[in-house]
PDB file of N, CA and C in Angstrom:
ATOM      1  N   UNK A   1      95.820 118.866 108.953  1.00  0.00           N
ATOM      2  CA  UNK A   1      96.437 118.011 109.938  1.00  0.00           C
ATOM      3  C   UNK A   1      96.824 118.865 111.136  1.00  0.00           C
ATOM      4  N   UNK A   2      96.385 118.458 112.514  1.00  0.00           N
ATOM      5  CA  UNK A   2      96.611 119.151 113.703  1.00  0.00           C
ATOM      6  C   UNK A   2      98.329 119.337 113.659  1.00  0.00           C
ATOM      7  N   UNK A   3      99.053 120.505 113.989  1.00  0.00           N
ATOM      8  CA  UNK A   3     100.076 120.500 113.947  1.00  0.00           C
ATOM      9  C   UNK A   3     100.630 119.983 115.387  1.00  0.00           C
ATOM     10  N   UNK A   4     100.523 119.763 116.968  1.00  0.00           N
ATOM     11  CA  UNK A   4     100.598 118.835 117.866  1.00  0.00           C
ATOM     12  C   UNK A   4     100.992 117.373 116.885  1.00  0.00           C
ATOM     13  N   UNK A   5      99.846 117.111 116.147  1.00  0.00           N
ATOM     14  CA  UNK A   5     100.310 115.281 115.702  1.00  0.00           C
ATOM     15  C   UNK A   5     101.523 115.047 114.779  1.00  0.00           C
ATOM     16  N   UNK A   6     101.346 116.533 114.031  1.00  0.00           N
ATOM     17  CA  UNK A   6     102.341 116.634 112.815  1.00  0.00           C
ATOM     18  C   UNK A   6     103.902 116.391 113.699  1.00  0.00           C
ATOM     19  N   UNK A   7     103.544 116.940 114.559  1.00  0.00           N
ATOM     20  CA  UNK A   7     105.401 117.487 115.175  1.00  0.00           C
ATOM     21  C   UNK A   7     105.362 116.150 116.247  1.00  0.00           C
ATOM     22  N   UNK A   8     104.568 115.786 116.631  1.00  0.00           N
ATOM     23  CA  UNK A   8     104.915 114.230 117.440  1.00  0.00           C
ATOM     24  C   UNK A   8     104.692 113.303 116.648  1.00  0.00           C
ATOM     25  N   UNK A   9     105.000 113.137 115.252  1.00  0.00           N
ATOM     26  CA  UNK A   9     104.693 112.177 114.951  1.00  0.00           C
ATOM     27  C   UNK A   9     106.082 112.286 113.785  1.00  0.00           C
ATOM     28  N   UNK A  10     106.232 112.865 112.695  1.00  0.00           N
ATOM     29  CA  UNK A  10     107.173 112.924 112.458  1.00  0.00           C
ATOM     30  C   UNK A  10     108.186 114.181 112.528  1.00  0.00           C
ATOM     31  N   UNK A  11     108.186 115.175 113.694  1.00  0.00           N
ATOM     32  CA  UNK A  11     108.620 116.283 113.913  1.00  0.00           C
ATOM     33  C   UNK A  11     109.433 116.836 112.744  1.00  0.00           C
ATOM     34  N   UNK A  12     108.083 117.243 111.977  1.00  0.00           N
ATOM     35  CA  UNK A  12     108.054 117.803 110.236  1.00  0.00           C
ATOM     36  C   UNK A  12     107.256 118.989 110.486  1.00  0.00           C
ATOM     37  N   UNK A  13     107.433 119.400 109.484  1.00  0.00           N
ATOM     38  CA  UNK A  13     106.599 120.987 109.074  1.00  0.00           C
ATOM     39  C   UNK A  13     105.697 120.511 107.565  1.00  0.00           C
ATOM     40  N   UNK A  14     104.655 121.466 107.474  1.00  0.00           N
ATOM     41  CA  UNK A  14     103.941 121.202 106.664  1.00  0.00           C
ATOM     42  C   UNK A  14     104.658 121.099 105.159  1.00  0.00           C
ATOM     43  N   UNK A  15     103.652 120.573 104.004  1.00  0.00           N
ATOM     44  CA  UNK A  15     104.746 121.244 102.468  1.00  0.00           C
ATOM     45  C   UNK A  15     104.904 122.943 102.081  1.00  0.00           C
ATOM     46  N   UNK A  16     105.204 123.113 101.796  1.00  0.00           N
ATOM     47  CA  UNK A  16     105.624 125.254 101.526  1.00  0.00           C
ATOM     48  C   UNK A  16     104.003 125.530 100.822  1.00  0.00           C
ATOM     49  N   UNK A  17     104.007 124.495 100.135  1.00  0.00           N
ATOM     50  CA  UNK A  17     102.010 125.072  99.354  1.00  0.00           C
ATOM     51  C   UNK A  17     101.564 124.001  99.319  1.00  0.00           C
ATOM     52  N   UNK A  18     100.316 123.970  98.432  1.00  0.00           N
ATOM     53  CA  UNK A  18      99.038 122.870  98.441  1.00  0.00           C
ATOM     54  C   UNK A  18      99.734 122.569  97.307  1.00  0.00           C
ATOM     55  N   UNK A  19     100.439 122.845  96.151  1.00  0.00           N
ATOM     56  CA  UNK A  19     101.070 122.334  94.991  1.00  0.00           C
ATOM     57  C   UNK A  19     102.091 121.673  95.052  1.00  0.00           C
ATOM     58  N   UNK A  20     102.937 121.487  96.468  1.00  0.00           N
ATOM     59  CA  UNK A  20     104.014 120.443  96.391  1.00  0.00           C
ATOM     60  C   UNK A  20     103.672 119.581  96.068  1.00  0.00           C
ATOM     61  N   UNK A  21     104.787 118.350  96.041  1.00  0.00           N
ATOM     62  CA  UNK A  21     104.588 117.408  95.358  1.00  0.00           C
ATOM     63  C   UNK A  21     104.562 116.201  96.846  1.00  0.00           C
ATOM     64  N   UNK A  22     103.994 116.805  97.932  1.00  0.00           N
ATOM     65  CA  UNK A  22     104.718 115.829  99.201  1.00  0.00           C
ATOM     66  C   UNK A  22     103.438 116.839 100.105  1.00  0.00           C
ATOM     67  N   UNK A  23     103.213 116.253 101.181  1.00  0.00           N
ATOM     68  CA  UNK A  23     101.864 116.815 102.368  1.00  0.00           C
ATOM     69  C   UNK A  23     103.241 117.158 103.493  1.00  0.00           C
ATOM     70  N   UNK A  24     103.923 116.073 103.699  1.00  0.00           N
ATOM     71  CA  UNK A  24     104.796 116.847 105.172  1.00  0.00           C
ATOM     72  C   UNK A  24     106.526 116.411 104.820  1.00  0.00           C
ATOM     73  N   UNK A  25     107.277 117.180 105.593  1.00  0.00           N
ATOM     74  CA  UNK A  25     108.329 116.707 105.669  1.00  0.00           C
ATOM     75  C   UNK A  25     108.768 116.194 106.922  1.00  0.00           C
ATOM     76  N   UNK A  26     109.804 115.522 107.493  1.00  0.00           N
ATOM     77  CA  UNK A  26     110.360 115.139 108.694  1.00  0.00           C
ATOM     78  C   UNK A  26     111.102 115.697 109.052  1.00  0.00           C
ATOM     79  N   UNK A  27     111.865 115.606 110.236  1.00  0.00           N
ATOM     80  CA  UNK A  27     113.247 116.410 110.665  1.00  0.00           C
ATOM     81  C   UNK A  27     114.234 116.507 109.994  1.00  0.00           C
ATOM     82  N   UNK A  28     114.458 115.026 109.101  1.00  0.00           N
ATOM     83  CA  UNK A  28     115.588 114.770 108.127  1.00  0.00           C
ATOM     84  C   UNK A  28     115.478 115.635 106.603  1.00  0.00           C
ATOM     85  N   UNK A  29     114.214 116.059 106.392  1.00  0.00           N
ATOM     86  CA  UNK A  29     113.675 116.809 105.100  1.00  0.00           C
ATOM     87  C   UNK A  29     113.262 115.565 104.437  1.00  0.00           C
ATOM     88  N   UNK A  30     112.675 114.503 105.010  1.00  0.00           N
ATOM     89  CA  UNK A  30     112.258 113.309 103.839  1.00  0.00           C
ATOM     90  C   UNK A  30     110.629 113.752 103.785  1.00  0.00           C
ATOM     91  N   UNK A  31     110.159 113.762 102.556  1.00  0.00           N
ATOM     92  CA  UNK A  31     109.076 113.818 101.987  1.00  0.00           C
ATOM     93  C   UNK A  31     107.801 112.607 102.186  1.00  0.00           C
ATOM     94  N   UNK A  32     106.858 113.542 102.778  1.00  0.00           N
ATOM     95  CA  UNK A  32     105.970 111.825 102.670  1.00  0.00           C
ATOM     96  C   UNK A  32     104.385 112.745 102.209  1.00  0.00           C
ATOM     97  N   UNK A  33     103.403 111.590 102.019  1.00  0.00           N
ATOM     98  CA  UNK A  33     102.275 112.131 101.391  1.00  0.00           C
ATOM     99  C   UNK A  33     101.471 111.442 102.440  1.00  0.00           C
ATOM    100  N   UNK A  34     100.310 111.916 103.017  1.00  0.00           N
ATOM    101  CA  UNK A  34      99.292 111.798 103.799  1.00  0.00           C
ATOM    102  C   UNK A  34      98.312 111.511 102.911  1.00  0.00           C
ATOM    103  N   UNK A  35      98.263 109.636 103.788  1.00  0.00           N
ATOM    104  CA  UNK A  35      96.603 109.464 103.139  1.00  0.00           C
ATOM    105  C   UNK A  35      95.874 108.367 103.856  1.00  0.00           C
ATOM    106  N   UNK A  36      94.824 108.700 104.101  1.00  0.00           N
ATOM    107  CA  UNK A  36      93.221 108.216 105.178  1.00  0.00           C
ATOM    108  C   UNK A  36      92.718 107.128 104.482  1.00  0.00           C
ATOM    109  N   UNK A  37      92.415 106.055 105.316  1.00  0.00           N
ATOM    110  CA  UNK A  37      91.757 104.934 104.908  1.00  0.00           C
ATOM    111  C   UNK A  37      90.567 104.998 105.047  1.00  0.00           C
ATOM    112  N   UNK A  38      89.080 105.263 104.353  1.00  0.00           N
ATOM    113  CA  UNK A  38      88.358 105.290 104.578  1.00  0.00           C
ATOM    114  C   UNK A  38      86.728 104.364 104.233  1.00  0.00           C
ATOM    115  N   UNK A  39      85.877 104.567 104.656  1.00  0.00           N
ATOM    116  CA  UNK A  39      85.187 103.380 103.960  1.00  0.00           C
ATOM    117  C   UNK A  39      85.237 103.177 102.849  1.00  0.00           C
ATOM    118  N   UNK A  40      85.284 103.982 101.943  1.00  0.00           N
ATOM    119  CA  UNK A  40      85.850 103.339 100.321  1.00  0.00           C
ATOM    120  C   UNK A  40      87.035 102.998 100.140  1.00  0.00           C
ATOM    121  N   UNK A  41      87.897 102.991 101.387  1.00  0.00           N
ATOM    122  CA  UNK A  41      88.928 102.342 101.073  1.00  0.00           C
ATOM    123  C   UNK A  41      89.928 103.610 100.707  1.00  0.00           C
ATOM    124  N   UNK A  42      91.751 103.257 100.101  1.00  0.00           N
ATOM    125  CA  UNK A  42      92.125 104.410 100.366  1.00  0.00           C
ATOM    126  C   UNK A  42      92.977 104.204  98.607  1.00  0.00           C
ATOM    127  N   UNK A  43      93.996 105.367  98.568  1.00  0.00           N
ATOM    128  CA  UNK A  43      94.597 105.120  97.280  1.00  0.00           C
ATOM    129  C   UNK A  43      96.312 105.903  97.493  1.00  0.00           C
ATOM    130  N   UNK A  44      97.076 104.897  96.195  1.00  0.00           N
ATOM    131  CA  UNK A  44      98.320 105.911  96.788  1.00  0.00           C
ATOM    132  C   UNK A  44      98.926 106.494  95.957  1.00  0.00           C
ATOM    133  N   UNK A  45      98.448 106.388  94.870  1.00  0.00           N
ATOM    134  CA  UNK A  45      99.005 107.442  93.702  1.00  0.00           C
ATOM    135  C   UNK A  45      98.736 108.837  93.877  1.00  0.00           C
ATOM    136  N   UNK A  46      98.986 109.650  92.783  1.00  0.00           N
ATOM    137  CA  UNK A  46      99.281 111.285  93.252  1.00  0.00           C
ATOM    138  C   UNK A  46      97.570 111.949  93.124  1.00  0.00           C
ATOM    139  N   UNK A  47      97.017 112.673  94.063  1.00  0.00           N
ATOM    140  CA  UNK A  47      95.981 112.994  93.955  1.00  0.00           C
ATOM    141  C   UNK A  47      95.128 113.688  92.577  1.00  0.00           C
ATOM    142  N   UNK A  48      96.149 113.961  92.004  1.00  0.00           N
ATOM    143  CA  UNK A  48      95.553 114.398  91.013  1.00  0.00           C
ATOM    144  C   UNK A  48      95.217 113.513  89.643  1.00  0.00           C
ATOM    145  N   UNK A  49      95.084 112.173  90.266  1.00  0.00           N
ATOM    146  CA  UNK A  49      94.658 111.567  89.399  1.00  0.00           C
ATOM    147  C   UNK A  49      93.752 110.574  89.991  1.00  0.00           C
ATOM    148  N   UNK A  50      92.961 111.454  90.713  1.00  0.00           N
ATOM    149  CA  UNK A  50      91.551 110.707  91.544  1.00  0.00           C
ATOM    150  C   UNK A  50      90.311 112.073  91.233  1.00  0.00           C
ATOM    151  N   UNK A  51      89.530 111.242  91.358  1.00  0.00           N
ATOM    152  CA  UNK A  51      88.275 112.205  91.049  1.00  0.00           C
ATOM    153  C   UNK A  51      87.601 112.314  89.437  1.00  0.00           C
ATOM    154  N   UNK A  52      86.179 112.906  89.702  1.00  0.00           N
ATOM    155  CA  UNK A  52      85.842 112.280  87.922  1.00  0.00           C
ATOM    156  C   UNK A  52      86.613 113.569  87.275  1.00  0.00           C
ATOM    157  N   UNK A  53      86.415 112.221  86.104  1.00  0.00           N
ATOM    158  CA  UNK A  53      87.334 113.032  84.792  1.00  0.00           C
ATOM    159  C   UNK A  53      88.629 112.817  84.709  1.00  0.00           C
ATOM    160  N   UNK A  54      89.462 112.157  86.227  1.00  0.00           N
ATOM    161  CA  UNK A  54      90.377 111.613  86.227  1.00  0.00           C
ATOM    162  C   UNK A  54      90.958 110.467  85.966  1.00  0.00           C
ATOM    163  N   UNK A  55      92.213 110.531  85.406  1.00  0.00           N
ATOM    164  CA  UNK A  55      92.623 109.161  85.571  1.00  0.00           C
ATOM    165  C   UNK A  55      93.816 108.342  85.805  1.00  0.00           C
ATOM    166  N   UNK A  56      93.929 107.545  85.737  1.00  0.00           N
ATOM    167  CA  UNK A  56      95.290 106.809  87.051  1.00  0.00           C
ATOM    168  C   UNK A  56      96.259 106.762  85.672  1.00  0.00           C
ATOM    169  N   UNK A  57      97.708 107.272  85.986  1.00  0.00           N
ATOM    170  CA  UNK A  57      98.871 107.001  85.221  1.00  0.00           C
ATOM    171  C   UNK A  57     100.047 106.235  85.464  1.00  0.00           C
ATOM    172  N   UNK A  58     100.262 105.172  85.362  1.00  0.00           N
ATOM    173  CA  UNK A  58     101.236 104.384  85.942  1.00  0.00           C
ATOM    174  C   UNK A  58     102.576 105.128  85.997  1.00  0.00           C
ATOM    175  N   UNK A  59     103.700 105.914  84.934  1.00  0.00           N
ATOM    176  CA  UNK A  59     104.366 106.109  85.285  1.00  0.00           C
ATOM    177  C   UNK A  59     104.191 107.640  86.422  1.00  0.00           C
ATOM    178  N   UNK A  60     103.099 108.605  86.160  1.00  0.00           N
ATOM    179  CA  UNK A  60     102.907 109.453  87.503  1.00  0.00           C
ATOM    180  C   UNK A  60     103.292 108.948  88.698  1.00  0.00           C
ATOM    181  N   UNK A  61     102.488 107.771  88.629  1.00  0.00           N
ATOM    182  CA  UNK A  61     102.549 106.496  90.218  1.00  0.00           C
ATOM    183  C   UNK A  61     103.789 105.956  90.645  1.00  0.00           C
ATOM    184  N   UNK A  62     104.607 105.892  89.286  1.00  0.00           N
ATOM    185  CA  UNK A  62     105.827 105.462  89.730  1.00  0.00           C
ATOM    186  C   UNK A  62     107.056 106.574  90.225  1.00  0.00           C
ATOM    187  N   UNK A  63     106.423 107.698  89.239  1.00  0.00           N
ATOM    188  CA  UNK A  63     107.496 108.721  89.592  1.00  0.00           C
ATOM    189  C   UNK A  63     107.269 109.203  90.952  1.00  0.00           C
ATOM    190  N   UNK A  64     105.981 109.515  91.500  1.00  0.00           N
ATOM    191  CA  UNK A  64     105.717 109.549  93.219  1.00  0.00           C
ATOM    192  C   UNK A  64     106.131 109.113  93.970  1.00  0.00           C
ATOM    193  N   UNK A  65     106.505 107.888  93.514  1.00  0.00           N
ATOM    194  CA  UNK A  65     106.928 106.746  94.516  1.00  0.00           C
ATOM    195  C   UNK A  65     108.388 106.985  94.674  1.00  0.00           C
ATOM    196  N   UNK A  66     109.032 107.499  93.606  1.00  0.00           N
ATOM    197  CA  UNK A  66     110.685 108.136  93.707  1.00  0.00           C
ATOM    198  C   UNK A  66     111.143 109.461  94.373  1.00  0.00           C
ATOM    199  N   UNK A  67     109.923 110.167  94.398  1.00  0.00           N
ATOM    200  CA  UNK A  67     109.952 111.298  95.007  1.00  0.00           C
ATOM    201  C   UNK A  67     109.186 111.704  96.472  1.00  0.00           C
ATOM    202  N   UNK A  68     109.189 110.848  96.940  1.00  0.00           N
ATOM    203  CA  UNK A  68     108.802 110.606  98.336  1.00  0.00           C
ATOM    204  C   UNK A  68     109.339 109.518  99.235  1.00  0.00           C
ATOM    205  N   UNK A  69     109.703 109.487 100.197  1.00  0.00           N
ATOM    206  CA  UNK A  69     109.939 108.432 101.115  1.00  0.00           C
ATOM    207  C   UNK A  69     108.938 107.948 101.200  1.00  0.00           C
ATOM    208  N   UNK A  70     107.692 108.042 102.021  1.00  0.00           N
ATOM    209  CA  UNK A  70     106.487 107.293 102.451  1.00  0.00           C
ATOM    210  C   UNK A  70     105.388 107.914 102.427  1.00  0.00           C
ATOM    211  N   UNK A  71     104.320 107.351 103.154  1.00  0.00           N
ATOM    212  CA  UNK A  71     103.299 107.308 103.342  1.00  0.00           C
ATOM    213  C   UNK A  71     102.684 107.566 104.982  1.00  0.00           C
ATOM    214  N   UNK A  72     102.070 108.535 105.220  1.00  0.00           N
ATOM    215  CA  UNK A  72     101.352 108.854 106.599  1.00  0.00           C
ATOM    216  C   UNK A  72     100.246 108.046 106.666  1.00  0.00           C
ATOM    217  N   UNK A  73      99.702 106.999 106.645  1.00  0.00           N
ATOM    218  CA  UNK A  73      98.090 106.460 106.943  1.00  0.00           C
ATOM    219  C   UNK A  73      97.251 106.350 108.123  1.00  0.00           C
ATOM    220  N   UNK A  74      96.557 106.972 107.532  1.00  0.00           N
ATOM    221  CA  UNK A  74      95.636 106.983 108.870  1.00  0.00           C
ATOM    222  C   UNK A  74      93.856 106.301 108.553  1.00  0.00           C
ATOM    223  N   UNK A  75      93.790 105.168 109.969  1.00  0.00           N
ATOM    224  CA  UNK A  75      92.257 104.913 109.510  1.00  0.00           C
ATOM    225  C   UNK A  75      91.130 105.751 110.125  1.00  0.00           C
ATOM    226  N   UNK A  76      90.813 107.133 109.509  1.00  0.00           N
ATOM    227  CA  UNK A  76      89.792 107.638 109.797  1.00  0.00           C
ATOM    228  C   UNK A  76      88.798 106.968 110.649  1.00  0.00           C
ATOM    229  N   UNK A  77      88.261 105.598 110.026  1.00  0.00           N
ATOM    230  CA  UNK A  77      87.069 104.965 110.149  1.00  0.00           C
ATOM    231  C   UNK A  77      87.003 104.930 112.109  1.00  0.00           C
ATOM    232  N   UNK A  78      88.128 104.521 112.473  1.00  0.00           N
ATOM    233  CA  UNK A  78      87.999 104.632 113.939  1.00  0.00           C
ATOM    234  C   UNK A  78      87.705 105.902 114.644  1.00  0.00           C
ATOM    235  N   UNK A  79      87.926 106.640 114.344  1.00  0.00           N
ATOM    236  CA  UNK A  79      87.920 107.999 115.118  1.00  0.00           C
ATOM    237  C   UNK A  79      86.606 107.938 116.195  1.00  0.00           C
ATOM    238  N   UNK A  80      87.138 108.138 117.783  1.00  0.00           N
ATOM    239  CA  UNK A  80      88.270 109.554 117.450  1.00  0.00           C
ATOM    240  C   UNK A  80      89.604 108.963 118.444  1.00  0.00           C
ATOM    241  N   UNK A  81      89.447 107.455 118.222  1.00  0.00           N
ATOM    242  CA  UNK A  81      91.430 106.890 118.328  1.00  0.00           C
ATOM    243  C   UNK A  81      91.689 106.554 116.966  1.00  0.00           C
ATOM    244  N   UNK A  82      92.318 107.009 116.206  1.00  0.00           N
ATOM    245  CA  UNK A  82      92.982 107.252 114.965  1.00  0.00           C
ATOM    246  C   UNK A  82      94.137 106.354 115.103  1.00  0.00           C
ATOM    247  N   UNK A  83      94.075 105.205 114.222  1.00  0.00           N
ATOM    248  CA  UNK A  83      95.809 104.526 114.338  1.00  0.00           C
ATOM    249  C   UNK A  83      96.116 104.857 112.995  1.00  0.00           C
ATOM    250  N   UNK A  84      97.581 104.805 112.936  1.00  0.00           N
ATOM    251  CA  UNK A  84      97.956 105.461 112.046  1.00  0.00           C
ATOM    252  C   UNK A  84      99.871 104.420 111.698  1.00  0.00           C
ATOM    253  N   UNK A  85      99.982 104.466 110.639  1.00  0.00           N
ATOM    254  CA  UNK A  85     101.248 103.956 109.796  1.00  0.00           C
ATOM    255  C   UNK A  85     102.021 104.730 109.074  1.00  0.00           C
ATOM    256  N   UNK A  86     103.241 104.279 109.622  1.00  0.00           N
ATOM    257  CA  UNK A  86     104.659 105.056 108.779  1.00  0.00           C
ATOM    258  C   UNK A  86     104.896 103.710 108.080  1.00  0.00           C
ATOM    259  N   UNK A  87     104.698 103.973 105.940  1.00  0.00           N
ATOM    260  CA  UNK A  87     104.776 103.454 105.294  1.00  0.00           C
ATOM    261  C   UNK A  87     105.825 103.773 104.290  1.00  0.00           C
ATOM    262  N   UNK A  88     106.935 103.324 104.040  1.00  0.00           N
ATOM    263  CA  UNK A  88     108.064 103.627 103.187  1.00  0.00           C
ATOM    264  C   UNK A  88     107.617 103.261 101.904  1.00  0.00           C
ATOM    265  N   UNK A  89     107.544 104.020 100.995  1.00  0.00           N
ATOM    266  CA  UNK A  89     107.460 104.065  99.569  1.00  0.00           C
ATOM    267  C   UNK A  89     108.182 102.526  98.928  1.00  0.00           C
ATOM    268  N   UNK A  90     108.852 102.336  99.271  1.00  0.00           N
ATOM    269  CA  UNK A  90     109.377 101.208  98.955  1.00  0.00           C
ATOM    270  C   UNK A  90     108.924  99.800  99.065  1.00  0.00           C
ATOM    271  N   UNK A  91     108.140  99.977 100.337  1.00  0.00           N
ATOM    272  CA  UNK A  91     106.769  99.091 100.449  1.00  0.00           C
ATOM    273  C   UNK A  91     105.761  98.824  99.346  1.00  0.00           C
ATOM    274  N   UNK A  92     105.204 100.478  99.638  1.00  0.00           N
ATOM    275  CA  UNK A  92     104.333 100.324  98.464  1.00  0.00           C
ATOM    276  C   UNK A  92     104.461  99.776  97.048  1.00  0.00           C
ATOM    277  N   UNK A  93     105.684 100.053  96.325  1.00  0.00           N
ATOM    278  CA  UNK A  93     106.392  99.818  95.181  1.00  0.00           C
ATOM    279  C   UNK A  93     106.168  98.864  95.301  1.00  0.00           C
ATOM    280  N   UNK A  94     106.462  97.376  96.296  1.00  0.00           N
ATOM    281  CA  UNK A  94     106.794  96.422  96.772  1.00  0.00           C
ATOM    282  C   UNK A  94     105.052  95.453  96.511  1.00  0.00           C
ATOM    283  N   UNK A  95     104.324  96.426  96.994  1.00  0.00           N
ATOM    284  CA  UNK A  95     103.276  95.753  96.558  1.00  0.00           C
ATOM    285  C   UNK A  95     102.065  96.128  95.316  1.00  0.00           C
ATOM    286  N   UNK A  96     102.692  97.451  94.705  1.00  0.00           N
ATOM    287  CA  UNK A  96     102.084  97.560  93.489  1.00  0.00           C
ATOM    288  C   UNK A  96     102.756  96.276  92.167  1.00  0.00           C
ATOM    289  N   UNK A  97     104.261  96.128  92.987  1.00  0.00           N
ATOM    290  CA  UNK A  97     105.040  94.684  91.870  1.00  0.00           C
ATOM    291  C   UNK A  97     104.019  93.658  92.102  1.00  0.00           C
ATOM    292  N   UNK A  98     103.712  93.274  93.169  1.00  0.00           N
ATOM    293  CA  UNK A  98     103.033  92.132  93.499  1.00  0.00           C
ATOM    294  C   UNK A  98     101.515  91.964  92.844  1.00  0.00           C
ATOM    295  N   UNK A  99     101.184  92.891  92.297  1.00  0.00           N
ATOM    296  CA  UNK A  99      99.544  92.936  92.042  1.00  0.00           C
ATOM    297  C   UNK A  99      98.678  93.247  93.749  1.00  0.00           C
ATOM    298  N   UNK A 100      99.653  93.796  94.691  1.00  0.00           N
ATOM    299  CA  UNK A 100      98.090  93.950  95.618  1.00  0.00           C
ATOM    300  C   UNK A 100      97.574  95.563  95.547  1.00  0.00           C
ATOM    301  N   UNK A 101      97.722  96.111  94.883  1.00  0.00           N
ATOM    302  CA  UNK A 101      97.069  97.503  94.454  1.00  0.00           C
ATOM    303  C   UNK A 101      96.036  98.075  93.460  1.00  0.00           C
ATOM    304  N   UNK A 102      95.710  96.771  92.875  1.00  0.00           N
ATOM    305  CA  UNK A 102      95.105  96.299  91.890  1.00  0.00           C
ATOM    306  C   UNK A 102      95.461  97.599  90.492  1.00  0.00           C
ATOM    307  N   UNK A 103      94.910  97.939  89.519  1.00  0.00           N
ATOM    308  CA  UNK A 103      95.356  98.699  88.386  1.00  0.00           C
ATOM    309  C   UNK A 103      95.385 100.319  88.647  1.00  0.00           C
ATOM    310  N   UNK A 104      94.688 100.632  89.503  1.00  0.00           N
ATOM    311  CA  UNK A 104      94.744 101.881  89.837  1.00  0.00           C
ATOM    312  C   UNK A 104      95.508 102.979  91.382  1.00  0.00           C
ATOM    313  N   UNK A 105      95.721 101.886  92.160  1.00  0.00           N
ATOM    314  CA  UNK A 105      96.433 101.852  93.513  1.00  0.00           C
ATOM    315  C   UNK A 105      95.075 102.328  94.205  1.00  0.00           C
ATOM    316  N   UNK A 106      94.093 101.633  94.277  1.00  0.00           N
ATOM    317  CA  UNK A 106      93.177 102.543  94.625  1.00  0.00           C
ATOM    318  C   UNK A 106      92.220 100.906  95.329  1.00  0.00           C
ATOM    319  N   UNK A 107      92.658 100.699  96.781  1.00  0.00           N
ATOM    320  CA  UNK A 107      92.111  99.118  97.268  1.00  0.00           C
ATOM    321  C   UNK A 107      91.088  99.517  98.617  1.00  0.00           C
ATOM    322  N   UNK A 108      90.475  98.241  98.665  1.00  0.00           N
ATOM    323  CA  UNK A 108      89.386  98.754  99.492  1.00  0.00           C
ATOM    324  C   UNK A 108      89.848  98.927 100.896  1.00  0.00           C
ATOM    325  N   UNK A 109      88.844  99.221 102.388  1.00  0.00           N
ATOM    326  CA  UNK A 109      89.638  99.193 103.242  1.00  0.00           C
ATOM    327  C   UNK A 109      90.064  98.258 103.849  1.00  0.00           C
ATOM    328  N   UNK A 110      89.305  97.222 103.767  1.00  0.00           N
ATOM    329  CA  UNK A 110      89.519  95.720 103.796  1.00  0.00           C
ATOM    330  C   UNK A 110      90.935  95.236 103.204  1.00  0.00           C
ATOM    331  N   UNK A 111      91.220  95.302 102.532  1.00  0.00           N
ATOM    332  CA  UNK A 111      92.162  95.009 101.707  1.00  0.00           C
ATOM    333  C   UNK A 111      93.480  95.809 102.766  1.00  0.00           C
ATOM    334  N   UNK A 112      93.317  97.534 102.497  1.00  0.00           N
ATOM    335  CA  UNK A 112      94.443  98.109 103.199  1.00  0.00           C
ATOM    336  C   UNK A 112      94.725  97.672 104.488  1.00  0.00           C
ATOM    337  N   UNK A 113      93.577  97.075 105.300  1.00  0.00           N
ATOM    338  CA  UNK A 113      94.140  96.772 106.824  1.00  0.00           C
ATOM    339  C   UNK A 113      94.962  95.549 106.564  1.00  0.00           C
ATOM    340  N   UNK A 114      94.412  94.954 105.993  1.00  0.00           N
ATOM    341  CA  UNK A 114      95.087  93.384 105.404  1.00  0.00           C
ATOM    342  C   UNK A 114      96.601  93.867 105.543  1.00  0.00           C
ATOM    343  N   UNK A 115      96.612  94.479 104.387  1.00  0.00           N
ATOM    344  CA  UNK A 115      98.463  94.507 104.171  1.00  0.00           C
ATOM    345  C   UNK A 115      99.015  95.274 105.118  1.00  0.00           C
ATOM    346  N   UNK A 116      98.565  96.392 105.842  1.00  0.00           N
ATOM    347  CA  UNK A 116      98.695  96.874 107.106  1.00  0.00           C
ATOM    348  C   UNK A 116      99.049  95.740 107.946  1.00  0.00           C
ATOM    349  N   UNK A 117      98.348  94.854 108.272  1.00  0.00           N
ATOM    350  CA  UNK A 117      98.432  94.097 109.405  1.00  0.00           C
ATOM    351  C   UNK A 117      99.331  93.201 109.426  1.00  0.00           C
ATOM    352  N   UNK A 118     100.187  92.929 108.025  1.00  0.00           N
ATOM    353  CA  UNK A 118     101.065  91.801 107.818  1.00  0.00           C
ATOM    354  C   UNK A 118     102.420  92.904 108.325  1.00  0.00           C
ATOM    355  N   UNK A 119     102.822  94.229 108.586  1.00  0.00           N
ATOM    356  CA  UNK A 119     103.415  94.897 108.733  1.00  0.00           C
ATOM    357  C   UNK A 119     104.329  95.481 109.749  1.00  0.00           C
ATOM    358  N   UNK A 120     103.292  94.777 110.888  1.00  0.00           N
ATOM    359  CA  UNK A 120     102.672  95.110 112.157  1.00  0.00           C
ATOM    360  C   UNK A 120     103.743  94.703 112.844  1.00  0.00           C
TER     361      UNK A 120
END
């Protein structure tokens, strides 16, 4: 992540390593995780339970969701004007209750602009 966008956007510093449990922090020290909407669409559980051989753990998903404020989103697909969402964890929670995350938090991009756009 360009550090210019990082610091105008939530004037945060990066996480201390690639093993935190969080991509940036804010001025306040709130924790958020960076993640790109892309043509397959995007996901919001903890990365390490994407990719083969992987697999999705509900309470992982839930404990993420306690240990982070939000969500950075960004829709790649436009580039190179990038729009982008400050998403509070609490949201998300909000709509993994609802069934719109379907079983894995992992929805298409169609879908993510959708609930994006009701947000707006």
């Amino acid at each position: 992540m360009n550090a210019a966008w990082r610091e105008k956007v939530l004037h945060g510093t990066l996480a201390p390593s690639e093993g935190s449990g969080f991509d940036l922090a804010d001025q306040e020290g709130r924790k958020w995780e960076v993640r790109s909407i892309s043509k397959g669409g995007i996901y919001f559980c903890p990365s390490y339970m994407v990719g083969s051989g992987r697999r999705f753990e509900r309470l992982g998903f839930l404990n993420k969701l306690g240990d982070i404020h939000g969500y950075v989103v960004s829709d790649i697909t436009a580039f190179p004007r990038v729009p982008y969402w400050l998403i509070e964890g609490a949201l998300v929670k909000q709509w993994w209750d609802a069934g719109k995350l379907g079983s894995s938090t992992q929805i298409s991009r169609d879908k993510a602009l959708d609930l994006l756009g009701r947000i707006s």
